[in-house]
C-alpha atoms as a PDB file:
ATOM      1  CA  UNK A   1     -12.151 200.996 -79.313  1.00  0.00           C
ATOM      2  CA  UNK A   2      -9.286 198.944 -79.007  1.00  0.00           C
ATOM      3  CA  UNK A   3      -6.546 199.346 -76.360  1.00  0.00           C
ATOM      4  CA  UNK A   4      -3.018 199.235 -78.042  1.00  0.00           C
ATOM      5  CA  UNK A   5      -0.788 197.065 -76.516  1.00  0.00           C
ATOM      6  CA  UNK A   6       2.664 197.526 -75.835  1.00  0.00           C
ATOM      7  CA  UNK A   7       5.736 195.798 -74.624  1.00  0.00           C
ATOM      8  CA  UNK A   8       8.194 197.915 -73.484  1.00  0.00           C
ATOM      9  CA  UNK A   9      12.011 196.640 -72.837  1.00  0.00           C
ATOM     10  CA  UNK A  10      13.852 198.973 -70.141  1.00  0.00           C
ATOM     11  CA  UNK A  11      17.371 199.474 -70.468  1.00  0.00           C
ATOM     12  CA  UNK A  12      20.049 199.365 -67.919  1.00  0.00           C
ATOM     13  CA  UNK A  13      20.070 203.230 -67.401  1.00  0.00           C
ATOM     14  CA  UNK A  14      16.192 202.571 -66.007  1.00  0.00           C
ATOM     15  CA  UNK A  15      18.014 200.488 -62.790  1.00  0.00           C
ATOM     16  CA  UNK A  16      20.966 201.204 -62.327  1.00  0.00           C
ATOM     17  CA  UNK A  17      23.901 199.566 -61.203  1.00  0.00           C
ATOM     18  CA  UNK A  18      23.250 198.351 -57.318  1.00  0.00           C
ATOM     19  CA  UNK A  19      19.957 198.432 -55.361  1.00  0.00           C
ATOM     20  CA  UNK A  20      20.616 202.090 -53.603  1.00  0.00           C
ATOM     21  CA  UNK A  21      21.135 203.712 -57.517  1.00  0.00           C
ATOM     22  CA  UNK A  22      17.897 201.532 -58.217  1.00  0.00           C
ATOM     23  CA  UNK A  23      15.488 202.437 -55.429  1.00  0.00           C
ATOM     24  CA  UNK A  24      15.971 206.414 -56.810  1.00  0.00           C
ATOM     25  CA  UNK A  25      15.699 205.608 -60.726  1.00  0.00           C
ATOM     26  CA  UNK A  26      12.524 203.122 -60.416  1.00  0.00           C
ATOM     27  CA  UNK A  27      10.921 206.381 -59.431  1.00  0.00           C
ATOM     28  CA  UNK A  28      12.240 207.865 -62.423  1.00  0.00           C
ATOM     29  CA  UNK A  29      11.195 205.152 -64.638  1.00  0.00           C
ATOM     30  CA  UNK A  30       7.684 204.679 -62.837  1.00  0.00           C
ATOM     31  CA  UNK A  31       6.719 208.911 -64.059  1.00  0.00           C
ATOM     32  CA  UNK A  32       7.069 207.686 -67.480  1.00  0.00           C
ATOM     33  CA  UNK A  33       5.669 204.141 -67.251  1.00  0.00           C
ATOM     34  CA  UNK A  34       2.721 205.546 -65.810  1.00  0.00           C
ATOM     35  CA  UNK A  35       2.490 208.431 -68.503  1.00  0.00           C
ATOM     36  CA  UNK A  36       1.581 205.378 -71.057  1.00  0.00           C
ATOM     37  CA  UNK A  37      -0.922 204.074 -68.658  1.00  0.00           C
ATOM     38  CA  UNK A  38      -2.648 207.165 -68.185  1.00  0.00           C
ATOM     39  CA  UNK A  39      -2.657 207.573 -72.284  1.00  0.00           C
ATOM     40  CA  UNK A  40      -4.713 204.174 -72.081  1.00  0.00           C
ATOM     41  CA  UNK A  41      -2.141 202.273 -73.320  1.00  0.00           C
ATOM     42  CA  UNK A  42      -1.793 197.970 -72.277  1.00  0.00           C
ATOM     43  CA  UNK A  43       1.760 197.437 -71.328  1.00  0.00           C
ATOM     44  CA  UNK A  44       3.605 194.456 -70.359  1.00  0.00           C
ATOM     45  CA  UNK A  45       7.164 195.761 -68.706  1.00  0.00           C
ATOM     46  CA  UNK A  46      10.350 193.707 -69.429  1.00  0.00           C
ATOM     47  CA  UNK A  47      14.025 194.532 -67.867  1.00  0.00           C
ATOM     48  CA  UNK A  48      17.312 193.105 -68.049  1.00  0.00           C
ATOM     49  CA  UNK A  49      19.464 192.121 -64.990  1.00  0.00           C
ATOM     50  CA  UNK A  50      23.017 192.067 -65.696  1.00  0.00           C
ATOM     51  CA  UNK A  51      24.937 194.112 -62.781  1.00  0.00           C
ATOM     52  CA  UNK A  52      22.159 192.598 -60.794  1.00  0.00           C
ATOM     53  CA  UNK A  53      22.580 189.135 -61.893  1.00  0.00           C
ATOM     54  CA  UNK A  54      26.263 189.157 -61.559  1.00  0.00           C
ATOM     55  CA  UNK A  55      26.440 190.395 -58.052  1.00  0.00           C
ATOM     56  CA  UNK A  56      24.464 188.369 -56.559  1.00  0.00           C
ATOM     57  CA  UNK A  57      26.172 185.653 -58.248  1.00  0.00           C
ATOM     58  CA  UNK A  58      29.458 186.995 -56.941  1.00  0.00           C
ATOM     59  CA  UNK A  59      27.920 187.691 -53.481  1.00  0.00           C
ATOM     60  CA  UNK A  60      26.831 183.706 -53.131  1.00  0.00           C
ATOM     61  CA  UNK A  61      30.379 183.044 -54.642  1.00  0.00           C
ATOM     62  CA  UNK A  62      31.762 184.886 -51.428  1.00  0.00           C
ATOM     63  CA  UNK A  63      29.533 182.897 -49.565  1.00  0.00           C
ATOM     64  CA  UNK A  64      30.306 179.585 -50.805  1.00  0.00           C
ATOM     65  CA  UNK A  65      33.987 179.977 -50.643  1.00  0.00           C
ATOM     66  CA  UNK A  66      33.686 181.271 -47.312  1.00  0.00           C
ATOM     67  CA  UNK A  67      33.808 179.644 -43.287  1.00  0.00           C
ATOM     68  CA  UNK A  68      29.906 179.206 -43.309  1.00  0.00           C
ATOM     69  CA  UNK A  69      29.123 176.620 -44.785  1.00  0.00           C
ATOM     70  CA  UNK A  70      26.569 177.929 -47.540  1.00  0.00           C
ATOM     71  CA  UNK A  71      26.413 175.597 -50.954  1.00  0.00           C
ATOM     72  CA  UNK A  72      27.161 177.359 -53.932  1.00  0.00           C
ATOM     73  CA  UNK A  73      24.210 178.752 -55.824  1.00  0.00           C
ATOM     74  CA  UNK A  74      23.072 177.749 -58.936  1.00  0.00           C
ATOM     75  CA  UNK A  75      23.415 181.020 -62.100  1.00  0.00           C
ATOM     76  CA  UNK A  76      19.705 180.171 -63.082  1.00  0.00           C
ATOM     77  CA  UNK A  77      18.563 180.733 -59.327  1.00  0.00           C
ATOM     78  CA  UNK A  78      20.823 183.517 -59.167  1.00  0.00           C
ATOM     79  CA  UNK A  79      18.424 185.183 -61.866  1.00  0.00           C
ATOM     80  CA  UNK A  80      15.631 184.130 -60.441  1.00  0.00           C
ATOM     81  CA  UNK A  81      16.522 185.921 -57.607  1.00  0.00           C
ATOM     82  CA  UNK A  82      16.971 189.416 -59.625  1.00  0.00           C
ATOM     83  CA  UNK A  83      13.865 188.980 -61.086  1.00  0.00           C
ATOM     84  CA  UNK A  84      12.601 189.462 -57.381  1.00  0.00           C
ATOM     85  CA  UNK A  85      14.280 192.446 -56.015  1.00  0.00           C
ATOM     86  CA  UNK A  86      13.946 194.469 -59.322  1.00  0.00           C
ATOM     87  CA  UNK A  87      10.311 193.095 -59.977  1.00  0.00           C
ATOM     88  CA  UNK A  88       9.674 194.301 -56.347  1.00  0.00           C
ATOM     89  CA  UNK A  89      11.440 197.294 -56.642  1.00  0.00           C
ATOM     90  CA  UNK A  90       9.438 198.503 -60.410  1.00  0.00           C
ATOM     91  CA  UNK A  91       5.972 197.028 -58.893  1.00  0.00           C
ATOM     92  CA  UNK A  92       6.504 198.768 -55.673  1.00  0.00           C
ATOM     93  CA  UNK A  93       7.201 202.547 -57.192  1.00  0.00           C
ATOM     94  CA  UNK A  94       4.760 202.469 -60.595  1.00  0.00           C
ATOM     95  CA  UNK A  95       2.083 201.588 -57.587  1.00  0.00           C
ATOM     96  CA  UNK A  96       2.845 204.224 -56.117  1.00  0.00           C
ATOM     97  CA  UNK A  97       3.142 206.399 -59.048  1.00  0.00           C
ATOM     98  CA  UNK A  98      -0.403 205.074 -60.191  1.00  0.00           C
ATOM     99  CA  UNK A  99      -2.137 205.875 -56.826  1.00  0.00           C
ATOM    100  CA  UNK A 100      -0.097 209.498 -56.896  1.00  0.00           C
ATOM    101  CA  UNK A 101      -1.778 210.443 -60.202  1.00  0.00           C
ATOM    102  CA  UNK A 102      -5.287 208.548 -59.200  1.00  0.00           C
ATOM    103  CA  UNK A 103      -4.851 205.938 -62.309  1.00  0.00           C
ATOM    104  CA  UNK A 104      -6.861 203.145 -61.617  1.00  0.00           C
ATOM    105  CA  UNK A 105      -4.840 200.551 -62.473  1.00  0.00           C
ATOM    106  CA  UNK A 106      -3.216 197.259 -61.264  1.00  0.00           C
ATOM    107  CA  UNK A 107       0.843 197.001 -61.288  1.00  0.00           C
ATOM    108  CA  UNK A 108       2.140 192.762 -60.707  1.00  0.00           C
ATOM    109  CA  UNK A 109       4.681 191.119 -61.369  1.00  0.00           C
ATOM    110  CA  UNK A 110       5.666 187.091 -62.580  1.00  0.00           C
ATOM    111  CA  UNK A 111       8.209 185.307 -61.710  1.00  0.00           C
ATOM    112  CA  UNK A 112       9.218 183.928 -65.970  1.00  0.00           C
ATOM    113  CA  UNK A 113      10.529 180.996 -67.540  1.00  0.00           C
ATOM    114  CA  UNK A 114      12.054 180.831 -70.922  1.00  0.00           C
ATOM    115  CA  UNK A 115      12.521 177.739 -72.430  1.00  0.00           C
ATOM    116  CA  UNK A 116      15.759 177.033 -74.558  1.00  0.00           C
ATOM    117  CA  UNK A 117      17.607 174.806 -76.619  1.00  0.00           C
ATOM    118  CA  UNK A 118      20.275 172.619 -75.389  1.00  0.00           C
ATOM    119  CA  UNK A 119      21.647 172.534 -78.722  1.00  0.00           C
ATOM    120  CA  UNK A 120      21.737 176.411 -79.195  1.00  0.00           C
ATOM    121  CA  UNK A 121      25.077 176.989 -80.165  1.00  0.00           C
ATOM    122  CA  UNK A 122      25.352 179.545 -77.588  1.00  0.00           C
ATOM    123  CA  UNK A 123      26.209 177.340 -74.745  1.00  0.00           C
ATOM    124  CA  UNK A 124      29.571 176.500 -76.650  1.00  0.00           C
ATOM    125  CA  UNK A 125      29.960 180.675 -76.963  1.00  0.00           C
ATOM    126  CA  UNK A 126      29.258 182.825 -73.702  1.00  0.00           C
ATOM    127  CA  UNK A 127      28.567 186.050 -74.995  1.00  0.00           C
ATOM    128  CA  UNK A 128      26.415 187.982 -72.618  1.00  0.00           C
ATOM    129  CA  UNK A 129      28.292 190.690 -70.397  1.00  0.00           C
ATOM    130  CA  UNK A 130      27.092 190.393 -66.484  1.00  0.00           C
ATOM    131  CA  UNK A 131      28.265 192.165 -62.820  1.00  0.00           C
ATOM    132  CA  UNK A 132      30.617 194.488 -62.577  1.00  0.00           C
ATOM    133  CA  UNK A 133      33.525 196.238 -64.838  1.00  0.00           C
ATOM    134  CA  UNK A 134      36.771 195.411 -64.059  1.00  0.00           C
ATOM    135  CA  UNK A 135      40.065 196.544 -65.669  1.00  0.00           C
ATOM    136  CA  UNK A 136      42.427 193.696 -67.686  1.00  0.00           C
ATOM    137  CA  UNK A 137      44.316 192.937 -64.834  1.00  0.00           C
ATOM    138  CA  UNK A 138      41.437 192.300 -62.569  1.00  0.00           C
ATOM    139  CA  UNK A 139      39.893 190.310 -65.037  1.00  0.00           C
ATOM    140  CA  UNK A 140      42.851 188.085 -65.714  1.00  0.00           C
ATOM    141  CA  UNK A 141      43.328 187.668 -62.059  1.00  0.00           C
ATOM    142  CA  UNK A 142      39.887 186.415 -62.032  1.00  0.00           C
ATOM    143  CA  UNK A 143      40.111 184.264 -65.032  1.00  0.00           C
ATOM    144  CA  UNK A 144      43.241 182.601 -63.279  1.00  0.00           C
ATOM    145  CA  UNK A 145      41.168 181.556 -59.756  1.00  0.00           C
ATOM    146  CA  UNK A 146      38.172 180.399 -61.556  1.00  0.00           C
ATOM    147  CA  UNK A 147      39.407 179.188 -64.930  1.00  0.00           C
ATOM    148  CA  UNK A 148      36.182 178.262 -66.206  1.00  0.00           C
ATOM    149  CA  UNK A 149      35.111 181.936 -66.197  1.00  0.00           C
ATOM    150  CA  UNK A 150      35.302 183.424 -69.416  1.00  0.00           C
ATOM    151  CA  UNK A 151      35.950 187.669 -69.995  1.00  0.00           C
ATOM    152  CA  UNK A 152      35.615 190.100 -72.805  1.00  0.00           C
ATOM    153  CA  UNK A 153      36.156 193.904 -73.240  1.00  0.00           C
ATOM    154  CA  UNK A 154      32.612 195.819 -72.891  1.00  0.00           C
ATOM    155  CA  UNK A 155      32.578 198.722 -75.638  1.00  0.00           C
ATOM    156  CA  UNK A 156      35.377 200.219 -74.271  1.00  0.00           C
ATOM    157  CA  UNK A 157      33.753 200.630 -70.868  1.00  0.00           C
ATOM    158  CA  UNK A 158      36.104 198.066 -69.288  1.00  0.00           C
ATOM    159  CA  UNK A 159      36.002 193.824 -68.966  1.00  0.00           C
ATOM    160  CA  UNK A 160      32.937 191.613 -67.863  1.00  0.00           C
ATOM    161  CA  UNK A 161      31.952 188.496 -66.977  1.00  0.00           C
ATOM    162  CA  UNK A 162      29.915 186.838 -69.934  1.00  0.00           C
ATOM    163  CA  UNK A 163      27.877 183.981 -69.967  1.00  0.00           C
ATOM    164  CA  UNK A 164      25.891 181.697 -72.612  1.00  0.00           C
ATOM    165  CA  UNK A 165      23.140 184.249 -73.904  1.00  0.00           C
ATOM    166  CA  UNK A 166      20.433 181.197 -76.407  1.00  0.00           C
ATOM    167  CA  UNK A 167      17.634 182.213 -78.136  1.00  0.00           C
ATOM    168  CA  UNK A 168      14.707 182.386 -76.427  1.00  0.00           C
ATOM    169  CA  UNK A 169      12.296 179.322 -77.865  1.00  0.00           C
ATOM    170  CA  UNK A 170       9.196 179.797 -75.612  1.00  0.00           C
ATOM    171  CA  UNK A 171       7.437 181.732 -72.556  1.00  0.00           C
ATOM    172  CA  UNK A 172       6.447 179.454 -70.257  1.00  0.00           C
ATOM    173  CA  UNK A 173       4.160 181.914 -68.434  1.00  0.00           C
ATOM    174  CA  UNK A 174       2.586 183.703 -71.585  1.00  0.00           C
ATOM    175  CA  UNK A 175      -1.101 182.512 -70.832  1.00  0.00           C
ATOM    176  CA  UNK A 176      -1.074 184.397 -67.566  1.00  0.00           C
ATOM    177  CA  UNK A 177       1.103 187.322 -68.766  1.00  0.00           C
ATOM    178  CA  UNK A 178      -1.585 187.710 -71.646  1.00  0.00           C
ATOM    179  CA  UNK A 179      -4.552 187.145 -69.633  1.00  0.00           C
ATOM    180  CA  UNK A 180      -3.460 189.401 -66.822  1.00  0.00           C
ATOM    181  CA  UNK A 181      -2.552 192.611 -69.616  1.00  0.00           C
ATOM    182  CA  UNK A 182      -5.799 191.671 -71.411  1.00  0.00           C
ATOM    183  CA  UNK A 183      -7.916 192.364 -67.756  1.00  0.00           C
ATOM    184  CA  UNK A 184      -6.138 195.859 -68.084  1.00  0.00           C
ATOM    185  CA  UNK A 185      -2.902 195.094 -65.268  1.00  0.00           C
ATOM    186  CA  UNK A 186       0.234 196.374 -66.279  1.00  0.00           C
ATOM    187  CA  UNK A 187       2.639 193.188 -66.162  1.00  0.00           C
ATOM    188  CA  UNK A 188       6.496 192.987 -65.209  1.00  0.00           C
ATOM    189  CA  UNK A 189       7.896 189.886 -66.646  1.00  0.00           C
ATOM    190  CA  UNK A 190      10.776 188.239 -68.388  1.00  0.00           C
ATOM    191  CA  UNK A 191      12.968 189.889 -66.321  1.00  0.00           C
ATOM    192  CA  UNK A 192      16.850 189.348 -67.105  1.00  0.00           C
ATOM    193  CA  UNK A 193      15.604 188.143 -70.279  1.00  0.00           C
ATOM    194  CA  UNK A 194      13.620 185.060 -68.185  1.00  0.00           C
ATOM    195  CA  UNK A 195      15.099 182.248 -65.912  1.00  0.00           C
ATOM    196  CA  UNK A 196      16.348 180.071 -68.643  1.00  0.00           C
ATOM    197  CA  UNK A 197      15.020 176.800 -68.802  1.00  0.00           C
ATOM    198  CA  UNK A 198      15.700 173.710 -70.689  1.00  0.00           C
ATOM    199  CA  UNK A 199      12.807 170.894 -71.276  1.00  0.00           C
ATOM    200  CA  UNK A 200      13.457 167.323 -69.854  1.00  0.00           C
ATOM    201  CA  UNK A 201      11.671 163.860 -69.562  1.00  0.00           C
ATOM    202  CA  UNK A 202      10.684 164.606 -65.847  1.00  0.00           C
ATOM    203  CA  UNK A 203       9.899 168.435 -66.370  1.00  0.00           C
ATOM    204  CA  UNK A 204      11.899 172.199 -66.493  1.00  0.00           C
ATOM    205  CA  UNK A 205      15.489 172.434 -65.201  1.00  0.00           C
ATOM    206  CA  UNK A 206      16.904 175.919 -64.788  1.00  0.00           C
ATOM    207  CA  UNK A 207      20.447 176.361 -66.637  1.00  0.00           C
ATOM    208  CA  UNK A 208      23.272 178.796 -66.131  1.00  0.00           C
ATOM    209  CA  UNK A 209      23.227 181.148 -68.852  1.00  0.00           C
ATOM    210  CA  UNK A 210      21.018 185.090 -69.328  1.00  0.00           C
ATOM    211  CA  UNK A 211      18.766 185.386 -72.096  1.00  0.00           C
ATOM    212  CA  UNK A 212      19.265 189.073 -74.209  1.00  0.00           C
ATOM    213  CA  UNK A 213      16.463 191.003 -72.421  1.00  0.00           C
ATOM    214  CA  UNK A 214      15.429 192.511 -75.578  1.00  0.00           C
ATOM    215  CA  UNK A 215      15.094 189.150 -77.581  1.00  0.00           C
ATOM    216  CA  UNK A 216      13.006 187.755 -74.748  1.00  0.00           C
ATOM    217  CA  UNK A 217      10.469 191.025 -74.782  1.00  0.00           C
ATOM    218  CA  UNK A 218      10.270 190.422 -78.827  1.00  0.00           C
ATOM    219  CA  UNK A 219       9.704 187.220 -78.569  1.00  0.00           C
ATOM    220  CA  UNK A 220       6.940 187.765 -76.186  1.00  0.00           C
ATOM    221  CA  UNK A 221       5.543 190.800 -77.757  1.00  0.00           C
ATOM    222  CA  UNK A 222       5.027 188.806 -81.277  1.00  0.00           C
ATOM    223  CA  UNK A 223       3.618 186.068 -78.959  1.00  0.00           C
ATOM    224  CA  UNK A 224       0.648 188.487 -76.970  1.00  0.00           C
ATOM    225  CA  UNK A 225       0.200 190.164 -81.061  1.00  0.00           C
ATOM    226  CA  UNK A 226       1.601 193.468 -79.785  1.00  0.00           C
ATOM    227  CA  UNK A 227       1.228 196.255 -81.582  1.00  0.00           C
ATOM    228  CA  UNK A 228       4.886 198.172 -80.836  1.00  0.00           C
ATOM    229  CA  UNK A 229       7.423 196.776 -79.088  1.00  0.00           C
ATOM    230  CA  UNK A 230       9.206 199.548 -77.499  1.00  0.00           C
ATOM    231  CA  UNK A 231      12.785 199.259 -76.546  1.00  0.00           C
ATOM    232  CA  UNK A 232      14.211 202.134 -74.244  1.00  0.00           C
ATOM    233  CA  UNK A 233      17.803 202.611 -73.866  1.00  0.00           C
ATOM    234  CA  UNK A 234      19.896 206.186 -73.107  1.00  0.00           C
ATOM    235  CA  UNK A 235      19.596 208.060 -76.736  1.00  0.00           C
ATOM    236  CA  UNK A 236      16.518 209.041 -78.768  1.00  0.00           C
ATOM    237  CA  UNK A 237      17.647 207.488 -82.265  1.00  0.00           C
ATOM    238  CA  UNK A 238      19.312 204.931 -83.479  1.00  0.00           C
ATOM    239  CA  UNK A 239      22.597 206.704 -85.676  1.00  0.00           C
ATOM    240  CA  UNK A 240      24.769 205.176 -88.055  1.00  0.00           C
ATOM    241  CA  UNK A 241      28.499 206.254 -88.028  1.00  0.00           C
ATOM    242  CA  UNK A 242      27.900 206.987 -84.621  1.00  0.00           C
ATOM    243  CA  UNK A 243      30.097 209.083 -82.464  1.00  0.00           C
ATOM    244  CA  UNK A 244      31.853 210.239 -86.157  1.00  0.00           C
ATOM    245  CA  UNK A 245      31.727 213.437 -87.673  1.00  0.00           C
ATOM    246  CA  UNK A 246      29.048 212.096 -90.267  1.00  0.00           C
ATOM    247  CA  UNK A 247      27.004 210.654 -87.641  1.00  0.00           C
ATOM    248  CA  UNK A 248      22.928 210.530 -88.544  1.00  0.00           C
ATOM    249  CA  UNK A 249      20.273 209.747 -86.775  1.00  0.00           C
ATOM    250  CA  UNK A 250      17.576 206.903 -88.426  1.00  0.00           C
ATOM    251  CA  UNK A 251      13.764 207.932 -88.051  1.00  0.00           C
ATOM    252  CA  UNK A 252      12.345 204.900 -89.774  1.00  0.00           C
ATOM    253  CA  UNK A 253      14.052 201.860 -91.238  1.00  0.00           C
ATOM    254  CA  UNK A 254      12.648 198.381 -92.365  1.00  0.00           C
ATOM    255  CA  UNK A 255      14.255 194.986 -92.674  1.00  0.00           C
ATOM    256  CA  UNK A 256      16.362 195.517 -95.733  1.00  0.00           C
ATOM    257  CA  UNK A 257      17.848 198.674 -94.242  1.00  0.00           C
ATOM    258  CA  UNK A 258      18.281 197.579 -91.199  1.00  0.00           C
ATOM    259  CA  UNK A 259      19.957 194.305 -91.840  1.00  0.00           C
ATOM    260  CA  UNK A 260      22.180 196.868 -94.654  1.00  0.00           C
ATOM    261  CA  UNK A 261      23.266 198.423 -91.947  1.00  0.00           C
ATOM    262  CA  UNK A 262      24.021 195.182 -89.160  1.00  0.00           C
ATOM    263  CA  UNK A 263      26.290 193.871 -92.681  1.00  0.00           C
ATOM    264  CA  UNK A 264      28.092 197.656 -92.477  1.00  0.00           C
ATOM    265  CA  UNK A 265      28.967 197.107 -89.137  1.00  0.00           C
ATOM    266  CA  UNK A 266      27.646 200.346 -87.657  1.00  0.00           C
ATOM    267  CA  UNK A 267      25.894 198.978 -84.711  1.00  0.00           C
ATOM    268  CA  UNK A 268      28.387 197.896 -81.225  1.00  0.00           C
ATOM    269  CA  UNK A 269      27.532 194.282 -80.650  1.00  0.00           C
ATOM    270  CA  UNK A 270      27.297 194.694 -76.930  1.00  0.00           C
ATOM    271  CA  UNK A 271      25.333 198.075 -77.027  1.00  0.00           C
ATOM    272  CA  UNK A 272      22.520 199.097 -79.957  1.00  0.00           C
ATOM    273  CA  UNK A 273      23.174 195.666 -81.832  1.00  0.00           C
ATOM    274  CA  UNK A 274      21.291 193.130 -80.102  1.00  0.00           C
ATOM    275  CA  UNK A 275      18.392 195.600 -79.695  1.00  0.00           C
ATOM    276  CA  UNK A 276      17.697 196.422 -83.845  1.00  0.00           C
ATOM    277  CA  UNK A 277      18.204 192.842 -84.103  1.00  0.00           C
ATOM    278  CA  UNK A 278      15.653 192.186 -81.154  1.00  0.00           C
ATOM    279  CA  UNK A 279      13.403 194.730 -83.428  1.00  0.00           C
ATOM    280  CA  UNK A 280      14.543 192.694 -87.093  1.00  0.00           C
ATOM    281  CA  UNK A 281      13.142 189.437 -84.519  1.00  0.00           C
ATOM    282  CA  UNK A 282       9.647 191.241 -83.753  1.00  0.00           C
ATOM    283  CA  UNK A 283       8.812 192.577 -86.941  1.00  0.00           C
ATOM    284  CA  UNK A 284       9.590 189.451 -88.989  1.00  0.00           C
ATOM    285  CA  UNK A 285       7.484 187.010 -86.719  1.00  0.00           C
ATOM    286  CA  UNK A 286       4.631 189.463 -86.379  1.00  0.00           C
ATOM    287  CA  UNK A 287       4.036 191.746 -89.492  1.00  0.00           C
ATOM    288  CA  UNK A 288       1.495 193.807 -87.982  1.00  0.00           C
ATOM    289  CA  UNK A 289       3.558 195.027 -85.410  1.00  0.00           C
ATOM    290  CA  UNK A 290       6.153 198.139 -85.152  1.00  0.00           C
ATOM    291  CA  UNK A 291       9.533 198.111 -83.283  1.00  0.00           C
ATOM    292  CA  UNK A 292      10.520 201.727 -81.478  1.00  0.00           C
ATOM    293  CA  UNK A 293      13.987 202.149 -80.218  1.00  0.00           C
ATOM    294  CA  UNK A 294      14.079 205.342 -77.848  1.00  0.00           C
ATOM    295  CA  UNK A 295      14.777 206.966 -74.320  1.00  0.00           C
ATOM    296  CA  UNK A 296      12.991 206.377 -71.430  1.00  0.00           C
ATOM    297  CA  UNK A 297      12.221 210.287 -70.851  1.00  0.00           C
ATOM    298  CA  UNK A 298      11.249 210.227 -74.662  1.00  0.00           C
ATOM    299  CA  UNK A 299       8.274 207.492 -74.394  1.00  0.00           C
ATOM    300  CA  UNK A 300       5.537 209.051 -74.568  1.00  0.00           C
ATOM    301  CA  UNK A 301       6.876 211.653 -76.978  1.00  0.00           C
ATOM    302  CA  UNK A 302       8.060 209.011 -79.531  1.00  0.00           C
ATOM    303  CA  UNK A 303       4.486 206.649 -79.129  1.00  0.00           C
ATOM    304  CA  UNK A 304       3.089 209.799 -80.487  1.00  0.00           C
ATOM    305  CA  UNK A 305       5.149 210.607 -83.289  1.00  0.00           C
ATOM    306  CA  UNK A 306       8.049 212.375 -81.734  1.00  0.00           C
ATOM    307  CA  UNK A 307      11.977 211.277 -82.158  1.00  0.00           C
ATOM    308  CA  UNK A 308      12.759 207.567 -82.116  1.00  0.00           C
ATOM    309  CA  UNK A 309      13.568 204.949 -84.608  1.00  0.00           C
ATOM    310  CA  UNK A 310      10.877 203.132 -85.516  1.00  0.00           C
ATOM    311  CA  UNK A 311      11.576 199.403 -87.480  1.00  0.00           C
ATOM    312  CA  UNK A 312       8.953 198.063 -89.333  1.00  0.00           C
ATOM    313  CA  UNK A 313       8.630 194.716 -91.691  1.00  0.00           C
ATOM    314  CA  UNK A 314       8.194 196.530 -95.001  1.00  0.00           C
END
């Protein structure tokens, strides 16, 4: 009988904010990642890296500016870089979670490239939120140091740092990703979204910008033919009205209704947004598949029928 395969996108509340908060919640995470392995399940693991991404950034800032000497850092080796230390972090404590529970299993994970376009209109419009919070006045003080830094308000949870966020056009590492969950491994990949990468005459070049995590893990899940993509954020259900009196939660939706819904404007564009649409991206390039937004804690629940939000072509 066939395995099904899944790609599951953590969210943010899966890592934390800074690598002490991280080290505790990987363990977290790894109990339910290694709940789907034990229900037989092939899973490829994709995360995003923005608090990551942006203090390390800041950190070789510090450096660069400072007495020692150290060249600045380029963003796309900046990501590169988070891909490591949370890629370490997730292999490290699902292995051990997997040898705790006796599941015979293989945990790696690849260091991913995602090719782009230079003419993605994206690089003309930073949009993706990185690093730390900071209030208006931080921000501007910011903004007036390094005026080629560019700030927005973060659904009310303060002002970020954003960056160009393109569509991603291509994996450059799906042959190994697929080969490696087809042997049975579960795979961490496309982490941050994947080191973006634009194609020239002598070969890759990395490029300062963070790929949506979700849109990467779509992409790649309609790539390897998977059949759910799972995307796991902090609530059970995607609602409409939310946080309003008539708030409701959605069980099932397909494109029409969902896209009804992006038009209404009930989804935050820095929060649930870009994750239906990463779903509406999925569904539409591979019919067969099924999109599941839910929690972390609610996985294995919501593979099996339980509360989520599942988005499906038709």
């Amino acid at each position: 009988m066939k395995k099904e395969r899944i790609v599951v996108a953590l969210g943010g509340n899966a890592l934390g904010n800074n690598p002490q908060e991280q080290l505790a919640l990987v363990k977290e995470t790894a109990k339910s990642i290694v709940a789907l392995a034990e229900s037989g399940y092939e899973i490829v693991i994709g995360h995003g890296n923005g608090p990551q991404v942006g203090m390390i950034n800041l950190a070789m800032d510090y450096a660069a500016n400072g007495t020692a000497g150290t060249p600045a850092m380029p963003f796309a080796e900046c990501g590169a870089m988070s891909q490591g230390y949370i890629g370490y972090h997730l292999q490290q404590a699902i292995g051990d979670e997997l040898k705790r529970r006796n599941v015979k299993r293989e945990v790696v994970c690849v260091i991913t490239q995602v090719l782009v376009s230079e003419d993605d209109p994206a690089f003309t419009n930073p949009s993706k939120p990185i690093g730390m919070f900071y209030t208006k006045e931080q921000a501007d003080k910011i903004k007036a140091e390094k005026p080629d830094q560019t700030f927005v308000e973060d659904a009310g949870r303060g002002y970020r740092r954003v960056v160009p966020s393109p569509q991603p056009v291509a994996i450059i590492e799906r042959p190994v990703i697929e080969e490696l969950v087809a042997a049975g491994h579960i795979v961490i990949t496309v982490g941050g979204g994947g080191i973006p990468v634009l194609q020239k005459a002598d070969g890759l070049h990395g490029v300062d910008a963070v790929i949506d995590k979700d849109k990467s893990c779509a992409k790649l899940a309609a790539d390897v033919k998977a059949d759910k993509l799972v995307i796991l954020t902090a609530v059970e259900q995607v609602c409409i009205n939310f946080n309003k009196p008539n708030q409701q939660a959605l069980s099932k939706l397909n494109i029409a209704e969902a896209e009804k819904y992006i038009a209404e404007g009930h989804f935050a564009k820095g929060s649930m947004l870009p994750k239906v649409e990463a779903c509406l991206q999925f569904v539409r390039n591979y019919k067969d598949g099924q999109a599941v937004i839910t929690s972390l804690a609610n996985a294995g629940n919501a593979l099996k029928g339980g509360n989520s939000t599942v988005i499906t072509a038709n």
